[in-house]
Protein backbone atom coordinates (compact mmCIF):
# COMPACT_ATOMS: atom_id res chain seq x y z
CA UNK A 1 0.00 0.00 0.00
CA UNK A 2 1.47 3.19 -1.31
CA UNK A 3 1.81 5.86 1.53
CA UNK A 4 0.92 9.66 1.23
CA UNK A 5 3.88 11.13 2.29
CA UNK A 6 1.32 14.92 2.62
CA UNK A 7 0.68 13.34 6.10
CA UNK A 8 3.85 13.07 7.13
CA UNK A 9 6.82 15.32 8.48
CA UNK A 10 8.74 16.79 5.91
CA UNK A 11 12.01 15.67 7.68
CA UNK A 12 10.02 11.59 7.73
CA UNK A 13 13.05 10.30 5.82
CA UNK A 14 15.25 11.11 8.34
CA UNK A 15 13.41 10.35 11.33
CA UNK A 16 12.34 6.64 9.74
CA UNK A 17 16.44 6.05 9.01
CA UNK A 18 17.14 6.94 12.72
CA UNK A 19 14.05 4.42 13.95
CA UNK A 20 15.85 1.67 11.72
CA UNK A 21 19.39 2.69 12.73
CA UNK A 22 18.61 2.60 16.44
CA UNK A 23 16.85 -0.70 15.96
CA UNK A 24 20.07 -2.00 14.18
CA UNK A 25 18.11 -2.69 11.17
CA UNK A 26 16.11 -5.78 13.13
CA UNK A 27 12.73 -6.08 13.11
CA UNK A 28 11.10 -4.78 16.99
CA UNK A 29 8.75 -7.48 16.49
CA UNK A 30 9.99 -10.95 15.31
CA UNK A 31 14.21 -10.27 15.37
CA UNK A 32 14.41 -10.65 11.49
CA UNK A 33 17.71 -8.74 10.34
CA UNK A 34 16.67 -6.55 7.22
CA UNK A 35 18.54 -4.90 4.43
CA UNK A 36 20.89 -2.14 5.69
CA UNK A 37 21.12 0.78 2.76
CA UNK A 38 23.86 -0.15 0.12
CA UNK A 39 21.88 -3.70 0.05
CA UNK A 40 19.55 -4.58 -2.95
CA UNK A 41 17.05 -7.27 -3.05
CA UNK A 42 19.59 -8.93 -6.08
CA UNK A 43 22.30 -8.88 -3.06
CA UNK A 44 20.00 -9.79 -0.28
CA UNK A 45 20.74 -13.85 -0.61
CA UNK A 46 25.02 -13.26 -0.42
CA UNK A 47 24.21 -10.54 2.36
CA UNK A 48 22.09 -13.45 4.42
CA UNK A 49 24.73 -15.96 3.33
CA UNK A 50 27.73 -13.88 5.02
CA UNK A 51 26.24 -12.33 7.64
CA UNK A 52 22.61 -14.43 8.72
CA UNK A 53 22.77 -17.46 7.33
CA UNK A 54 20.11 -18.62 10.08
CA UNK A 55 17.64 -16.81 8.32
CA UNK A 56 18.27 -17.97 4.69
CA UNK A 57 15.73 -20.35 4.77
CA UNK A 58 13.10 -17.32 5.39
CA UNK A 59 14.74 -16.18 1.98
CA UNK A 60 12.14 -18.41 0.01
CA UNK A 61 8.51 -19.63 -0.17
CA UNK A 62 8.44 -23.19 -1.11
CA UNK A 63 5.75 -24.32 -3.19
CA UNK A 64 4.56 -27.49 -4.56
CA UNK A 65 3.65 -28.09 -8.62
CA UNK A 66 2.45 -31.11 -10.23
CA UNK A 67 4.56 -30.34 -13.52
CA UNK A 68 7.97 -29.06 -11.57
CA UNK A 69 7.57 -30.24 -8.19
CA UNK A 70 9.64 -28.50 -5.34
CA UNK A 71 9.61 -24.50 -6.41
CA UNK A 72 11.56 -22.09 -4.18
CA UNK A 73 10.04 -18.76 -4.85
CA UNK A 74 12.96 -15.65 -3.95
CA UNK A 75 10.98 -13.03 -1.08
CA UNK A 76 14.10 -10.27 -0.72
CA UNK A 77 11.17 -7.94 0.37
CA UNK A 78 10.67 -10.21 3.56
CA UNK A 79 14.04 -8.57 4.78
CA UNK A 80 12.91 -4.84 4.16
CA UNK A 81 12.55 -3.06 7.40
CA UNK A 82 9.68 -0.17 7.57
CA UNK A 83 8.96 2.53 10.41
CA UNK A 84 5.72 1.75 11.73
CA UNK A 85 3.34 4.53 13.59
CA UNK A 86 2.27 2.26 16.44
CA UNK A 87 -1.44 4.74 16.53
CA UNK A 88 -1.53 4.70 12.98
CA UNK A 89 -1.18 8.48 13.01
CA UNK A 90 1.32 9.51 10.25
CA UNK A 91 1.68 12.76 12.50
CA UNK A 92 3.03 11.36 15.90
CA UNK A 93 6.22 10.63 15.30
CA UNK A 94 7.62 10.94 18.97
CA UNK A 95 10.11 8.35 19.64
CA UNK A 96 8.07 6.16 22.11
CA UNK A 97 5.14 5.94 18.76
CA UNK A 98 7.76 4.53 16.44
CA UNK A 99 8.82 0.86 15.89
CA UNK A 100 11.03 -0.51 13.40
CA UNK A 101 9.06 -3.69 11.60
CA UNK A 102 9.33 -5.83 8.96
CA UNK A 103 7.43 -4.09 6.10
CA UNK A 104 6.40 -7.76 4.76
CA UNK A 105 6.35 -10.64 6.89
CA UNK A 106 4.27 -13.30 4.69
């Protein structure tokens, strides 16, 4: 879901980076690491490879089909970390209001 960024701060960009910097780009939540800037989703399996190899598997749906049987389907966007408003108010960005989450988890 596309965001309206006319709701939000006009200094959001940096107050989002500093959410997912204190957070050490791990998701508040469930502890997934996500992609630190400088990663793309093309580098995200080598980046899980060298530095979270316990969460490679997470990497991939697996799917079943009668013609190809065992599919691994690539999710890089399962390791994107978002800044969530926990009142859903795109306005209240104090600190305590602000989580760092995955921005996918399925």
């Amino acid at each position: 879901m596309p965001i309206n960024l006319n709701l939000y701060p006009d200094n959001w960009k940096e107050i989002a980076l500093s959410i997912k910097q204190s957070a050490n780009w791990t998701c508040e939540w469930c502890g997934r690491p996500c992609r630190p800037p400088g990663i793309s989703q093309k580098q995200t399996e080598q980046w899980l490879r060298d530095y979270h190899p316990e969460w490679l598997s997470h990497l991939y749906k697996v799917v079943e089909d009668d013609e190809h049987g065992t599919i691994r389907i690539t999710k890089p966007q399962r390791f994107t970390l978002t800044t969530a408003h926990l009142d859903h108010n795109p306005a209240n960005c104090e600190v305590d209001n602000l989580k760092a989450l995955c921005s996918v988890l399925y």
